[in-house]
Every structure is written in C-alpha cells, then in structure tokens.
PDB file of N, CA and C in Angstrom:
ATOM      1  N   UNK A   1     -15.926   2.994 -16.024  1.00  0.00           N
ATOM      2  CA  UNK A   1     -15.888   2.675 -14.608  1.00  0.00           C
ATOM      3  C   UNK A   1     -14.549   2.016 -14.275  1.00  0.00           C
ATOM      4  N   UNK A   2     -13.841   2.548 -13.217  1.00  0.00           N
ATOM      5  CA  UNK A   2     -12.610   1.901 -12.787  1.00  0.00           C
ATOM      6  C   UNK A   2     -12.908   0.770 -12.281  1.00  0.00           C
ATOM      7  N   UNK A   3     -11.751  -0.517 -12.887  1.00  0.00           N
ATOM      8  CA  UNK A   3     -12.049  -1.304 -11.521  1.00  0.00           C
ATOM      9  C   UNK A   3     -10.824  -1.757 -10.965  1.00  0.00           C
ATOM     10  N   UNK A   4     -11.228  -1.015  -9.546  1.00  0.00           N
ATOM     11  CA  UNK A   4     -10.098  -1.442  -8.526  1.00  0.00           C
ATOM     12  C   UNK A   4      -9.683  -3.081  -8.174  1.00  0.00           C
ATOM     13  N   UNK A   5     -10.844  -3.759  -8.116  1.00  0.00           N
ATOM     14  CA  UNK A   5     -10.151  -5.167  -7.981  1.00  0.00           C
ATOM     15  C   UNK A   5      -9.215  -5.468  -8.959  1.00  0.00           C
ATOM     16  N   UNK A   6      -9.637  -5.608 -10.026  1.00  0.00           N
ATOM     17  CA  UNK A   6      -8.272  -5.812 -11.276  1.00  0.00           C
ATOM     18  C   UNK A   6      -6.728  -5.038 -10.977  1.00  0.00           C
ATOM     19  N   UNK A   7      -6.930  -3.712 -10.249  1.00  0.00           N
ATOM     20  CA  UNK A   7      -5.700  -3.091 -10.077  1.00  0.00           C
ATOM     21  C   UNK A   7      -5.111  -3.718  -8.483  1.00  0.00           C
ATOM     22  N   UNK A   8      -5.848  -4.069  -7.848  1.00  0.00           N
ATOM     23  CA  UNK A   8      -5.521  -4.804  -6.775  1.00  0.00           C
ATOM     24  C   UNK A   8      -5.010  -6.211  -7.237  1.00  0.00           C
ATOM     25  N   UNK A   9      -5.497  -6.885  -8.309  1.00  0.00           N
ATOM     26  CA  UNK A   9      -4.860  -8.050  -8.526  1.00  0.00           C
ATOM     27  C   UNK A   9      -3.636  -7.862  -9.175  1.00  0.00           C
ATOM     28  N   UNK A  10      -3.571  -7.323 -10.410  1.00  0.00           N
ATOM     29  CA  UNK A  10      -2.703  -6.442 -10.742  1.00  0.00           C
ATOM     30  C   UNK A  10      -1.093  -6.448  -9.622  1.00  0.00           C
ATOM     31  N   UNK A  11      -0.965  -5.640  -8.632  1.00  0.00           N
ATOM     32  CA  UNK A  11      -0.486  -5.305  -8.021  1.00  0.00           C
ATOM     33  C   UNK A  11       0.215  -6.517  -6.926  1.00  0.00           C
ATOM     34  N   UNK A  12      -0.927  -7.160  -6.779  1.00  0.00           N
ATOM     35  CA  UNK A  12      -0.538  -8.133  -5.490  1.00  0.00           C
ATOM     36  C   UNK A  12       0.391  -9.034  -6.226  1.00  0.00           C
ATOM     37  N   UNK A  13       0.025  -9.347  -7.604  1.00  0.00           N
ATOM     38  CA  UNK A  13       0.890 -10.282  -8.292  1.00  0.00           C
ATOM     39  C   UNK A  13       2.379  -9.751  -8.001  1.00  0.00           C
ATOM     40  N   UNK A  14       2.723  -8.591  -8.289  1.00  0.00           N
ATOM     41  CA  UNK A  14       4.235  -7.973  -8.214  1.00  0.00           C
ATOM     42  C   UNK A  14       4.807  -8.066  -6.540  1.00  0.00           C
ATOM     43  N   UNK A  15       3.928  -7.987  -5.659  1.00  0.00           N
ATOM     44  CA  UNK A  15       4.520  -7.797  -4.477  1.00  0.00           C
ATOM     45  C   UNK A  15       5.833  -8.520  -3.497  1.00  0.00           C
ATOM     46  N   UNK A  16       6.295  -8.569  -3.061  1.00  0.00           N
ATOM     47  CA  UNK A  16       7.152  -9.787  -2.055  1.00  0.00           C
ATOM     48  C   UNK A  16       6.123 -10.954  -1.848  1.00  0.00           C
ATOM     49  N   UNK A  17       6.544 -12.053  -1.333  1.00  0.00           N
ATOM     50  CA  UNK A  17       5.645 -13.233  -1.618  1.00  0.00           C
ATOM     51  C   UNK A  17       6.352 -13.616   0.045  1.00  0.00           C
ATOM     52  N   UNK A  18       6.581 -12.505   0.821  1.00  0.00           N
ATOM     53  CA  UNK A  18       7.040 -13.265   2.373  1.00  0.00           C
ATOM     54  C   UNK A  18       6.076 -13.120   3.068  1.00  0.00           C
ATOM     55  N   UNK A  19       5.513 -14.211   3.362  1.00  0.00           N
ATOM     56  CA  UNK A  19       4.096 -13.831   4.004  1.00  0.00           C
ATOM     57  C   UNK A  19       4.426 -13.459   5.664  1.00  0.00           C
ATOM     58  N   UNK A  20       5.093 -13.666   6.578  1.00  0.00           N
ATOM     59  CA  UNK A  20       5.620 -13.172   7.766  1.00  0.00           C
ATOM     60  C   UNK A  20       5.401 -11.650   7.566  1.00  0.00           C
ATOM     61  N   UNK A  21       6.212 -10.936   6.702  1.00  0.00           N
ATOM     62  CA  UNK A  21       5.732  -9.511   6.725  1.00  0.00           C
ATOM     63  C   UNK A  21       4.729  -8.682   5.754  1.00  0.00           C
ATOM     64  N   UNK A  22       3.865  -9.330   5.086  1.00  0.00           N
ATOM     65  CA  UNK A  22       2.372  -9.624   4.863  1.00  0.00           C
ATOM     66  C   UNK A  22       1.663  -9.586   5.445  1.00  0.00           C
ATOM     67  N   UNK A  23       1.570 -10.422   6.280  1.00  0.00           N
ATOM     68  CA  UNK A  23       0.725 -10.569   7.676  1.00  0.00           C
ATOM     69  C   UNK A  23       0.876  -9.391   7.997  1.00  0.00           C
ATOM     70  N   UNK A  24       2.072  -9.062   8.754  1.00  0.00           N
ATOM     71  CA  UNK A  24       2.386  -7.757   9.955  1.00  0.00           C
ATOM     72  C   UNK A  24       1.638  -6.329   8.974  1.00  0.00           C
ATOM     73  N   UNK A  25       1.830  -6.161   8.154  1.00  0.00           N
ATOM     74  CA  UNK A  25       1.627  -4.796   7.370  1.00  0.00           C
ATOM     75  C   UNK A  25       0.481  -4.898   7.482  1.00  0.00           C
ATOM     76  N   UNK A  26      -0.411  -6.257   7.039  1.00  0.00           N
ATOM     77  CA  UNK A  26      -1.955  -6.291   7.022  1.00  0.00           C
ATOM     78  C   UNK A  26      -2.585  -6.113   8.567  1.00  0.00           C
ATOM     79  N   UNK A  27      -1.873  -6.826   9.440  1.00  0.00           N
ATOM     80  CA  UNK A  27      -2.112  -6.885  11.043  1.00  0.00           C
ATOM     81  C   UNK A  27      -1.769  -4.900  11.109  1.00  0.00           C
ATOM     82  N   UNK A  28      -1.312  -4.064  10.944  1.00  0.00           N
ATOM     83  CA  UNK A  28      -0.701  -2.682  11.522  1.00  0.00           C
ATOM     84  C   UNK A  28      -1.754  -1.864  10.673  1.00  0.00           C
ATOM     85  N   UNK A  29      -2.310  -2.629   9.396  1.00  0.00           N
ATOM     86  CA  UNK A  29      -2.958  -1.283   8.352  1.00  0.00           C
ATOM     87  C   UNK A  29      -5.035  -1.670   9.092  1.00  0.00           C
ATOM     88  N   UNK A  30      -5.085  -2.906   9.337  1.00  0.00           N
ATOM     89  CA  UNK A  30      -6.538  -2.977   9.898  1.00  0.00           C
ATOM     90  C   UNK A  30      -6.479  -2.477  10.974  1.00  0.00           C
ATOM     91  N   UNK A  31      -5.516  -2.873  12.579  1.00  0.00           N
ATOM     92  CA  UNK A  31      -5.575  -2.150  13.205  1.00  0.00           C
ATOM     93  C   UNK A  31      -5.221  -0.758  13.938  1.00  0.00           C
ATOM     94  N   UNK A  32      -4.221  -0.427  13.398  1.00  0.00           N
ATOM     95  CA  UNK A  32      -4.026   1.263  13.320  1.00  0.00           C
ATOM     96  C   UNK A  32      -4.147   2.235  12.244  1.00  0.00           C
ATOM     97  N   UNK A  33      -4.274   1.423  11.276  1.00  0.00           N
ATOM     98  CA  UNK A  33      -4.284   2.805  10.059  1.00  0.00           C
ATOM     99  C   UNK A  33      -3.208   2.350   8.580  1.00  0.00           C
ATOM    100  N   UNK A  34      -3.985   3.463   7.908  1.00  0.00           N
ATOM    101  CA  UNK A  34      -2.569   3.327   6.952  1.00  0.00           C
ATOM    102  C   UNK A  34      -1.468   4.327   7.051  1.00  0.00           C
ATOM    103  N   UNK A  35      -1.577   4.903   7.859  1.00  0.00           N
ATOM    104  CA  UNK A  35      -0.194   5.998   8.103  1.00  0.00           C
ATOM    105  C   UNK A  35       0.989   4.904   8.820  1.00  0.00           C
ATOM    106  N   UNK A  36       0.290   4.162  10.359  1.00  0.00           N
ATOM    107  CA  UNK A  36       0.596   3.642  10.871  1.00  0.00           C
ATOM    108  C   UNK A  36       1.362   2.437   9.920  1.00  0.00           C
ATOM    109  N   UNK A  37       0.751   1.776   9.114  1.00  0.00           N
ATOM    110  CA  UNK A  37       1.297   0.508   8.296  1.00  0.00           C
ATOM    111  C   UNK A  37       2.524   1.106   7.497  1.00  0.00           C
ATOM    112  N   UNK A  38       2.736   2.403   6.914  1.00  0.00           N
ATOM    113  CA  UNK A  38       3.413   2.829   6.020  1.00  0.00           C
ATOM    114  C   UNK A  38       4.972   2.894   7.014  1.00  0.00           C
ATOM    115  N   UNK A  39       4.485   3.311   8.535  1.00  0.00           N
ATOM    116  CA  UNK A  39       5.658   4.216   9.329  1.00  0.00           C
ATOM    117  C   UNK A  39       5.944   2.741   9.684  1.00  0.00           C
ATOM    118  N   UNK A  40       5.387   1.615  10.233  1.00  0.00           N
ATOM    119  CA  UNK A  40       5.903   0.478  10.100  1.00  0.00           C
ATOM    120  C   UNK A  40       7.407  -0.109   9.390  1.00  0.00           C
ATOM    121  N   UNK A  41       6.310   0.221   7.849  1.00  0.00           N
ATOM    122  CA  UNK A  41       7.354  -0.446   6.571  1.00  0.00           C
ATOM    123  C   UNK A  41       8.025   0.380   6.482  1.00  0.00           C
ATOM    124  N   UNK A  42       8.731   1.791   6.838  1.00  0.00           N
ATOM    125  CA  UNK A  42       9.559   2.630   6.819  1.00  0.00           C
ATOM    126  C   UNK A  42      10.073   2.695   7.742  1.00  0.00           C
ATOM    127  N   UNK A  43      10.159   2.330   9.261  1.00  0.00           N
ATOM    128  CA  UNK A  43      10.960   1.973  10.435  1.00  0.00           C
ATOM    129  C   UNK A  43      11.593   0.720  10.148  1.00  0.00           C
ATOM    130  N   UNK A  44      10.963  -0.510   9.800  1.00  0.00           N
ATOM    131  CA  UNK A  44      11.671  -1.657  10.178  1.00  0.00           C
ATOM    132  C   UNK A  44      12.679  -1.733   8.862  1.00  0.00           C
ATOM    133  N   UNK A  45      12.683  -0.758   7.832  1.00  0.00           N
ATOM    134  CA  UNK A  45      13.342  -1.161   7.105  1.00  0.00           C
ATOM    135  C   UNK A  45      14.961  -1.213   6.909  1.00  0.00           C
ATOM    136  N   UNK A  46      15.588  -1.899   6.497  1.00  0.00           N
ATOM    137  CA  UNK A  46      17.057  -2.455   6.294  1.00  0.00           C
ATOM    138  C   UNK A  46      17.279  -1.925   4.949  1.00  0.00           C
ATOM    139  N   UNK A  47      18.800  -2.145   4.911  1.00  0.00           N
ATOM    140  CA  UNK A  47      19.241  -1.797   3.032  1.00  0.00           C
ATOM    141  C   UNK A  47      18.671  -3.127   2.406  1.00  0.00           C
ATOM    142  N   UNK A  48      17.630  -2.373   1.692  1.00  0.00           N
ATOM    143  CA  UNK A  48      16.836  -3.547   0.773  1.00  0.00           C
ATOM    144  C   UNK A  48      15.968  -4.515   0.820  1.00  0.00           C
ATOM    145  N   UNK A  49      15.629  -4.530   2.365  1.00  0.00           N
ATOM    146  CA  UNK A  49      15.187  -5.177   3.070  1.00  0.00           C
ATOM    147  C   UNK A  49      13.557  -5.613   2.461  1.00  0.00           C
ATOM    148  N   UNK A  50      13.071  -6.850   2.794  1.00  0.00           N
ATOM    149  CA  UNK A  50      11.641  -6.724   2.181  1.00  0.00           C
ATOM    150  C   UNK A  50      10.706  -5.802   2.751  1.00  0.00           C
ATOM    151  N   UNK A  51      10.524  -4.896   3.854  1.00  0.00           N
ATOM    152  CA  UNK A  51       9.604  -3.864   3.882  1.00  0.00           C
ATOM    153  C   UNK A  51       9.641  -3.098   3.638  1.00  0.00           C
ATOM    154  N   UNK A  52      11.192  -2.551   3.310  1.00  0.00           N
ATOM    155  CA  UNK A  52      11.596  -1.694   1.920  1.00  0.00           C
ATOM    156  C   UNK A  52      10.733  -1.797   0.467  1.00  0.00           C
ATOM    157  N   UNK A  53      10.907  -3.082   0.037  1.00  0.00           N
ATOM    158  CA  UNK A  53      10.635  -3.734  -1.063  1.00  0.00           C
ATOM    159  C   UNK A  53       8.954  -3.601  -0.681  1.00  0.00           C
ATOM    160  N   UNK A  54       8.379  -4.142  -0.103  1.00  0.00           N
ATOM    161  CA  UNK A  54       6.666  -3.655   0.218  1.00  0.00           C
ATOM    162  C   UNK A  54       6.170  -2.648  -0.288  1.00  0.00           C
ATOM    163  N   UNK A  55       7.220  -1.889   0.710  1.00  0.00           N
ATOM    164  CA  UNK A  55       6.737   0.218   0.383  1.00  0.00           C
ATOM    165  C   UNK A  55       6.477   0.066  -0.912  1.00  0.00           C
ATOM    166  N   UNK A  56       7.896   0.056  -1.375  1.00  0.00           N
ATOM    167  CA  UNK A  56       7.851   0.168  -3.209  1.00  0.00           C
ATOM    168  C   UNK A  56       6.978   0.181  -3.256  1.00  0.00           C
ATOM    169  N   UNK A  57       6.517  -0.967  -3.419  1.00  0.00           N
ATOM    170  CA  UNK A  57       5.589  -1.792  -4.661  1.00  0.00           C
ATOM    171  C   UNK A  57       4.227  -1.527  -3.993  1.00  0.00           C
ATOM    172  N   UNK A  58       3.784  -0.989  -2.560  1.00  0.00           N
ATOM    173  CA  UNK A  58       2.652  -0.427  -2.481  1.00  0.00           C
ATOM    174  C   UNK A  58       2.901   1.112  -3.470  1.00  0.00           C
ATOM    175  N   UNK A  59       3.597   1.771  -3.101  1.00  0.00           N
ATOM    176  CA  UNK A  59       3.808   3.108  -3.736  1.00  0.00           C
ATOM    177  C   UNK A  59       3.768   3.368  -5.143  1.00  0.00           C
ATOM    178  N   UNK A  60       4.191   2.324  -5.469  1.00  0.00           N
ATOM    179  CA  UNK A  60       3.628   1.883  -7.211  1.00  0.00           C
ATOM    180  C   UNK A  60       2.298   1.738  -7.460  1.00  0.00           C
ATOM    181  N   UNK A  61       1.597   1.017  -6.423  1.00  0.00           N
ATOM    182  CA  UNK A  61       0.069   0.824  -6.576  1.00  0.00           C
ATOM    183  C   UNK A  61      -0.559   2.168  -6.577  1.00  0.00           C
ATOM    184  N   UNK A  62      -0.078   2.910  -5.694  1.00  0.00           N
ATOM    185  CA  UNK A  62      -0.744   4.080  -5.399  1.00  0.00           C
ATOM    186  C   UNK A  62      -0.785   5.024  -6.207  1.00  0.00           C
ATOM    187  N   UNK A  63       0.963   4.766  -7.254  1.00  0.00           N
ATOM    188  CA  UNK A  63       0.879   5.606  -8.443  1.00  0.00           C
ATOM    189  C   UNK A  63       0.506   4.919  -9.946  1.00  0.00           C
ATOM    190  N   UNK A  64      -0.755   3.829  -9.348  1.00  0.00           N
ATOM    191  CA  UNK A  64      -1.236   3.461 -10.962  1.00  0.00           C
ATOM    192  C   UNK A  64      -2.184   4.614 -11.268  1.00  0.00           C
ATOM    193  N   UNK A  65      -2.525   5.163 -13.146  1.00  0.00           N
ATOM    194  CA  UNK A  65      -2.907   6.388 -13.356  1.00  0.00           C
ATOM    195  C   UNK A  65      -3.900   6.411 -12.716  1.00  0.00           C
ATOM    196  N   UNK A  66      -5.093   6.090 -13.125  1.00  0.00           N
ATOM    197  CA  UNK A  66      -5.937   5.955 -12.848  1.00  0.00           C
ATOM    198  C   UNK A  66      -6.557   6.170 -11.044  1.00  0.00           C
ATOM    199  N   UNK A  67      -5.803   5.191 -10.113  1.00  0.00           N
ATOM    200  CA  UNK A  67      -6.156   5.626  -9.159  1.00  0.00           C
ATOM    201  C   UNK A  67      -5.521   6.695  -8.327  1.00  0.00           C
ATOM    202  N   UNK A  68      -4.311   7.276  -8.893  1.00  0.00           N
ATOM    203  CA  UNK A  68      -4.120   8.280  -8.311  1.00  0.00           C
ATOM    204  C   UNK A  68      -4.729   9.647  -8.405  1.00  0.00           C
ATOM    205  N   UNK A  69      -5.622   9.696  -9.749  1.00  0.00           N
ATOM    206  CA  UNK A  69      -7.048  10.398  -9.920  1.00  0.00           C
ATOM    207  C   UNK A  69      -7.473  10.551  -9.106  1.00  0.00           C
ATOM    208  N   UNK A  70      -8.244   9.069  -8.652  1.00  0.00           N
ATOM    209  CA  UNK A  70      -9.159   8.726  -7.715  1.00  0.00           C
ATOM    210  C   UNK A  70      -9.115   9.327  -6.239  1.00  0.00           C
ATOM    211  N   UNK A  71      -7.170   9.158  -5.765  1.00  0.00           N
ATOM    212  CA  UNK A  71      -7.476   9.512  -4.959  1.00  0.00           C
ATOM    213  C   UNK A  71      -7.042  11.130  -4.649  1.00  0.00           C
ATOM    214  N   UNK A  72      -6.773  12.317  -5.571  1.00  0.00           N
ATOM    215  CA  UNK A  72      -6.632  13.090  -5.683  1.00  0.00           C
ATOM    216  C   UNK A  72      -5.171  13.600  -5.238  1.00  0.00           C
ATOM    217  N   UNK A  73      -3.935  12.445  -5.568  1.00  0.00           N
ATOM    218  CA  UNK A  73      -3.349  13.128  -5.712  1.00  0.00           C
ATOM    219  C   UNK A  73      -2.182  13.115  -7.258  1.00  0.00           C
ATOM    220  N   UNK A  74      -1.393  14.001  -7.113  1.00  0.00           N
ATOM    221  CA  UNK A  74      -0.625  13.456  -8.198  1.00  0.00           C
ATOM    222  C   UNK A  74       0.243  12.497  -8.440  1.00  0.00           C
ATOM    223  N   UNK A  75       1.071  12.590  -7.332  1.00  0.00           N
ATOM    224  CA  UNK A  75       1.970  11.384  -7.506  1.00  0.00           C
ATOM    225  C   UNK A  75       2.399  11.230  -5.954  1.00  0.00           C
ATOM    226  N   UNK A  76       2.412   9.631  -5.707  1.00  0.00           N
ATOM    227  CA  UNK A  76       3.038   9.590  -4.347  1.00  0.00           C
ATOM    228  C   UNK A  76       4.408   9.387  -4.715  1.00  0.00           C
ATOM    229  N   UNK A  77       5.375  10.544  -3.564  1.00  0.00           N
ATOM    230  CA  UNK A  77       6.783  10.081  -3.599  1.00  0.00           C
ATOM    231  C   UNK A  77       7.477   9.120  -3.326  1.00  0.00           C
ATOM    232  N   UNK A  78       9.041   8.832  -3.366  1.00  0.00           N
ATOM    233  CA  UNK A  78       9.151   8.258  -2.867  1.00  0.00           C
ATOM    234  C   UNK A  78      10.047   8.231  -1.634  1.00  0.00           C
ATOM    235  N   UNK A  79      10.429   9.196  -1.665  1.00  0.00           N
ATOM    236  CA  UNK A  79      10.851   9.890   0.409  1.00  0.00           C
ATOM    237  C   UNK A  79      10.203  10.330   0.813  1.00  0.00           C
ATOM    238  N   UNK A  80      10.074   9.154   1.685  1.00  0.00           N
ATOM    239  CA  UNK A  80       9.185   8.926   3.179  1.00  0.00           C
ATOM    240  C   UNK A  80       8.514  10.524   3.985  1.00  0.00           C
ATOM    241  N   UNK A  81       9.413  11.451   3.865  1.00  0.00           N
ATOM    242  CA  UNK A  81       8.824  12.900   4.317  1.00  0.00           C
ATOM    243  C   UNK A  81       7.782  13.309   3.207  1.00  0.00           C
ATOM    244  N   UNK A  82       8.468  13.469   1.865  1.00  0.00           N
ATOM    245  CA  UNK A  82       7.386  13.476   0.871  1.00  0.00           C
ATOM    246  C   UNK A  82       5.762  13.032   0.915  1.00  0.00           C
ATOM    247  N   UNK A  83       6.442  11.744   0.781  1.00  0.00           N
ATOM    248  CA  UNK A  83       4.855  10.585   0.613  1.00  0.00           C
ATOM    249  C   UNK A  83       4.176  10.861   1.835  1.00  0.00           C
ATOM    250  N   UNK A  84       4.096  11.448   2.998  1.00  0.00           N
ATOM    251  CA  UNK A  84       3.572  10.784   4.288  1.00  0.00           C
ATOM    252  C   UNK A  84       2.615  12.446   4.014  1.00  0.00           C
ATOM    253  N   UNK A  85       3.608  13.952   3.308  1.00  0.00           N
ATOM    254  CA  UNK A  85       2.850  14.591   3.027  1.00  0.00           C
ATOM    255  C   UNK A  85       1.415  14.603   1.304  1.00  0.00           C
ATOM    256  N   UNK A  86       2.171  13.537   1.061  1.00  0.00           N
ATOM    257  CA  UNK A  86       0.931  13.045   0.044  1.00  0.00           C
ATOM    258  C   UNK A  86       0.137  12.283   0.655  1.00  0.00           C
ATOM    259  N   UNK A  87       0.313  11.750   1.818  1.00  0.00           N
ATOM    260  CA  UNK A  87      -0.386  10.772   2.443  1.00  0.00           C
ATOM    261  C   UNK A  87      -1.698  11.803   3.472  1.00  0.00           C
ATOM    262  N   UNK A  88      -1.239  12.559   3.856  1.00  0.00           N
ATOM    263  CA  UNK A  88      -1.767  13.824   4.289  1.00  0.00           C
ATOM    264  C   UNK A  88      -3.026  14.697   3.256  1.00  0.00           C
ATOM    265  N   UNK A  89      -3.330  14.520   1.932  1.00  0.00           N
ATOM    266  CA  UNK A  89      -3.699  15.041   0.988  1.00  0.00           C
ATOM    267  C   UNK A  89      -4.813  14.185   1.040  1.00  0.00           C
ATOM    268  N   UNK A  90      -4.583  12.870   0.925  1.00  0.00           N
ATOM    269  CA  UNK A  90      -5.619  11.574   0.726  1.00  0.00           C
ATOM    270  C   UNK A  90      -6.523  11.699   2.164  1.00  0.00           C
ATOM    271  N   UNK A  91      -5.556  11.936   3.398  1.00  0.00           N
ATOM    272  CA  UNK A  91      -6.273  11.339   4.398  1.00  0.00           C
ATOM    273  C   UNK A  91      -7.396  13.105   5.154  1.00  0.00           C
ATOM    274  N   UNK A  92      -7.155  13.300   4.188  1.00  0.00           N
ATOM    275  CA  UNK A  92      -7.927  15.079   4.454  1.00  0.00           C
ATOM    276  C   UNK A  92      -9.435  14.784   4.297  1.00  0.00           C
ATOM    277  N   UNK A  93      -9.522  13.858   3.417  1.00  0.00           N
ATOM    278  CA  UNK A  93     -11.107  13.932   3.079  1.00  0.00           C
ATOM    279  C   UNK A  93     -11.367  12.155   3.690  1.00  0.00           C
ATOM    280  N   UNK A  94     -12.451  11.945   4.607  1.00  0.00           N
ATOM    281  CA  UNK A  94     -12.406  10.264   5.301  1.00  0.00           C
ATOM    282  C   UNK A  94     -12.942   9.399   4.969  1.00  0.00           C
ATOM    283  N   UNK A  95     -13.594   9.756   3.834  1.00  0.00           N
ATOM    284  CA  UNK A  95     -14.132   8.803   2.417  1.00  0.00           C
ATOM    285  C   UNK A  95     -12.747   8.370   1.714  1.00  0.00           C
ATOM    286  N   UNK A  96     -12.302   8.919   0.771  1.00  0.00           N
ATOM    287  CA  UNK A  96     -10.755   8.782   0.073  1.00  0.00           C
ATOM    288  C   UNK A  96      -9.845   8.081   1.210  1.00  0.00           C
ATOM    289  N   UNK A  97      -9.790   8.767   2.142  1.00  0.00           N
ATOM    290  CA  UNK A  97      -8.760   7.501   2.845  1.00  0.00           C
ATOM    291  C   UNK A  97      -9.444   6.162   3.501  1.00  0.00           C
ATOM    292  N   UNK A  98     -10.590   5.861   3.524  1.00  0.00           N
ATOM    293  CA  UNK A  98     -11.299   4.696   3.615  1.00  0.00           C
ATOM    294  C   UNK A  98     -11.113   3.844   2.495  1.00  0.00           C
ATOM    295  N   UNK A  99     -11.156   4.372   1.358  1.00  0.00           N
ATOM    296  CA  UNK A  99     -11.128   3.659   0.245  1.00  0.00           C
ATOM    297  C   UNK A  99      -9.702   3.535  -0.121  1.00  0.00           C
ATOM    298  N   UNK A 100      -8.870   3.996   0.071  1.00  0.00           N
ATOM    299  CA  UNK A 100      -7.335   3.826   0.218  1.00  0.00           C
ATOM    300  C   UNK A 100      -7.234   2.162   1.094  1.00  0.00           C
ATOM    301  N   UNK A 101      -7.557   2.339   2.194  1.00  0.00           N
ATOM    302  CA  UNK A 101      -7.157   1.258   3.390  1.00  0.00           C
ATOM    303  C   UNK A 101      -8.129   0.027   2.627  1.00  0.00           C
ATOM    304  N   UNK A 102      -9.080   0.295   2.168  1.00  0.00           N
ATOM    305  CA  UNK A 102      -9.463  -0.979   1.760  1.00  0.00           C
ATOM    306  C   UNK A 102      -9.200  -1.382   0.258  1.00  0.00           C
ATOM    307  N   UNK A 103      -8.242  -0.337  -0.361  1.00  0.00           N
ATOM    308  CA  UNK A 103      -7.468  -1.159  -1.446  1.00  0.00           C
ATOM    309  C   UNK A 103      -6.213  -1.407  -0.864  1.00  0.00           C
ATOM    310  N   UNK A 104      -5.452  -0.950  -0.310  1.00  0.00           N
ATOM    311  CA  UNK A 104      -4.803  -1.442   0.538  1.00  0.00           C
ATOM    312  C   UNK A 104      -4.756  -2.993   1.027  1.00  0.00           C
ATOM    313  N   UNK A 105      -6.213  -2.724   1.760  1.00  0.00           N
ATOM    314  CA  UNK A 105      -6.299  -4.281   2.581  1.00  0.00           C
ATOM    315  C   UNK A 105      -6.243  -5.548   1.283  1.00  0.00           C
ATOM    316  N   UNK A 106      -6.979  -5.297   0.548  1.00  0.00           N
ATOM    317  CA  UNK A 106      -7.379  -5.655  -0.540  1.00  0.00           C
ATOM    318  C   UNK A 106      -6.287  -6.716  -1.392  1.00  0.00           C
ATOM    319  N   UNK A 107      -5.543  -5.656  -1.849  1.00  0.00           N
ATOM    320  CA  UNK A 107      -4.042  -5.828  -2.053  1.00  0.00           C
ATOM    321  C   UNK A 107      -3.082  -6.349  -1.434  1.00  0.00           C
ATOM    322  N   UNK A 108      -2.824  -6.258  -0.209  1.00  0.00           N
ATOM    323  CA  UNK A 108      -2.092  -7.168   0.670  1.00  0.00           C
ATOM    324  C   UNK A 108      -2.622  -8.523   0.794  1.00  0.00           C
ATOM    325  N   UNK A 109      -4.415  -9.097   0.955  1.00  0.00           N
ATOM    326  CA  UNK A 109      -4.587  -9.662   1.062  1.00  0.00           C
ATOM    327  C   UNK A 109      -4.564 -10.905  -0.419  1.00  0.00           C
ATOM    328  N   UNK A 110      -4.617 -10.529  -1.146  1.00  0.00           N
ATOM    329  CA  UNK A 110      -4.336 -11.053  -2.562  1.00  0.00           C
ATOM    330  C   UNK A 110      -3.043 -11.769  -2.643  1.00  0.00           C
ATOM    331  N   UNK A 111      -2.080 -10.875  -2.243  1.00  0.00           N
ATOM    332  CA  UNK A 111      -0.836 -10.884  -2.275  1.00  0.00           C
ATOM    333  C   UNK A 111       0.134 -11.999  -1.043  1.00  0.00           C
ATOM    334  N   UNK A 112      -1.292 -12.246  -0.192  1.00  0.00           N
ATOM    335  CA  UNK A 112      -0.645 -13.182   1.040  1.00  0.00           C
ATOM    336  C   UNK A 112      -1.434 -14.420   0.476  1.00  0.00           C
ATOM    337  N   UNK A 113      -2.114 -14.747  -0.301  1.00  0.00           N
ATOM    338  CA  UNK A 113      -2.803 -15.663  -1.141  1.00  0.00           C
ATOM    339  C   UNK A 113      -1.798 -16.234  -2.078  1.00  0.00           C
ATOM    340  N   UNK A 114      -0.811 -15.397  -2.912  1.00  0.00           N
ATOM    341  CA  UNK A 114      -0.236 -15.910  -3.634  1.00  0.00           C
ATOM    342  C   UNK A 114       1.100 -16.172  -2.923  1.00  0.00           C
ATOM    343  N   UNK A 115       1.467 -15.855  -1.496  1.00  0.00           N
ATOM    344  CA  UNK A 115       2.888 -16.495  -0.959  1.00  0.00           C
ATOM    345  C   UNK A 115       2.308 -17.853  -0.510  1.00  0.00           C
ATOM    346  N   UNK A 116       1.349 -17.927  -0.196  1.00  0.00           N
ATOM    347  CA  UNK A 116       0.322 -19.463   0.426  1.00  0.00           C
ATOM    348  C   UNK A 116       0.482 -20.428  -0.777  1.00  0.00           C
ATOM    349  N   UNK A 117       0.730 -20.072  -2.251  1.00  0.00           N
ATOM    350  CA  UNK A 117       0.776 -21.150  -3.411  1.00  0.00           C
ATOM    351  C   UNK A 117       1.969 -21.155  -4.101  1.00  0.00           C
ATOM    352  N   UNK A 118       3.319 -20.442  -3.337  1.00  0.00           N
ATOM    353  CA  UNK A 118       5.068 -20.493  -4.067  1.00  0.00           C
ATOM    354  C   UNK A 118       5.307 -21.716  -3.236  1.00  0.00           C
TER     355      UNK A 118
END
C-alpha cells in the first residue's frame, strides 16, 4: 500500500520555506484548481525566482516513482507546454485529478508548517 502522507512529508521538507508564496499557491490551488496554481507559479515567475523554485520541487513530487504510477502518467516535464500537457492526462479522469489537488494541498500545507518553525 502506498503511502502518500509520507511522500507528502517527504516533499514538503525540500520545498521553499517562504511562506508569502505558500500561502498564494495554496490560496490559487483550493480555489481555482491545480492547472490554475501551476499557471500561477509559471506566470509570476522571475530568473530563479521562488515560484520558479516551487514548480520544481512540486514537479519533483509529481515525479516520485511510485506516484506517478498512481497517477498514470510517466513523467511530468519540465516545460511548462509539456507538463500542462501531462497535466491534461491526470486531469482526464476526475478521481486522479482530485487526488492530485489533495496531495497537492497536502504538501503545500506541510510545507507552510515548516516556514512557521525557521
């Protein structure tokens, strides 16, 4: 049996620890979506910028083995045209992308826990 919380903790540990854009990604992925949260962290981003740095390290989550099984695909890219059509693959079936957004949420929220104790 997988367990996603461990890969959610996992994950949140590595993330940016700025909780200002923590918040916002978590505020854009509950209320519009996760396409919406992704085009977010891929608009506001700067050279190197931390929602640059977010993407990453969500996109890493997404390509741990195991849950990219899960969510049927192979690998998320990492240009933004790419991924948004891997993102397209996940969000085909509305079970799989439910369970996406709430590891997602999951994960961000972990991760705004540990900028609350630097």
């Amino acid at each position: 049996m997988l367990n996603l919380d461990y890969i959610c903790m996992k994950h949140a540990q590595q993330i940016s620890r700025n909780e200002r854009v923590l918040r916002k990604a978590l505020g854009v992925l509950e209320e519009d979506g996760v396409y919406a949260m992704f085009l977010w962290l891929e608009k506001s981003k700067k050279n190197n910028s931390l929602e640059e740095k977010i993407r990453r390290e969500l996109t890493d989550l997404l390509n741990d083995g195991e849950l990219r099984e899960l969510l049927g695909v192979d690998k998320f890219r990492e240009d933004f045209d790419e991924f948004t059509e891997d993102l397209l693959k996940v969000a085909s079936d509305l079970e799989t992308l439910l369970l996406l957004k709430r590891i997602l949420q999951r994960t961000l929220t972990y991760a705004l826990y540990h900028a609350g104790i630097d």
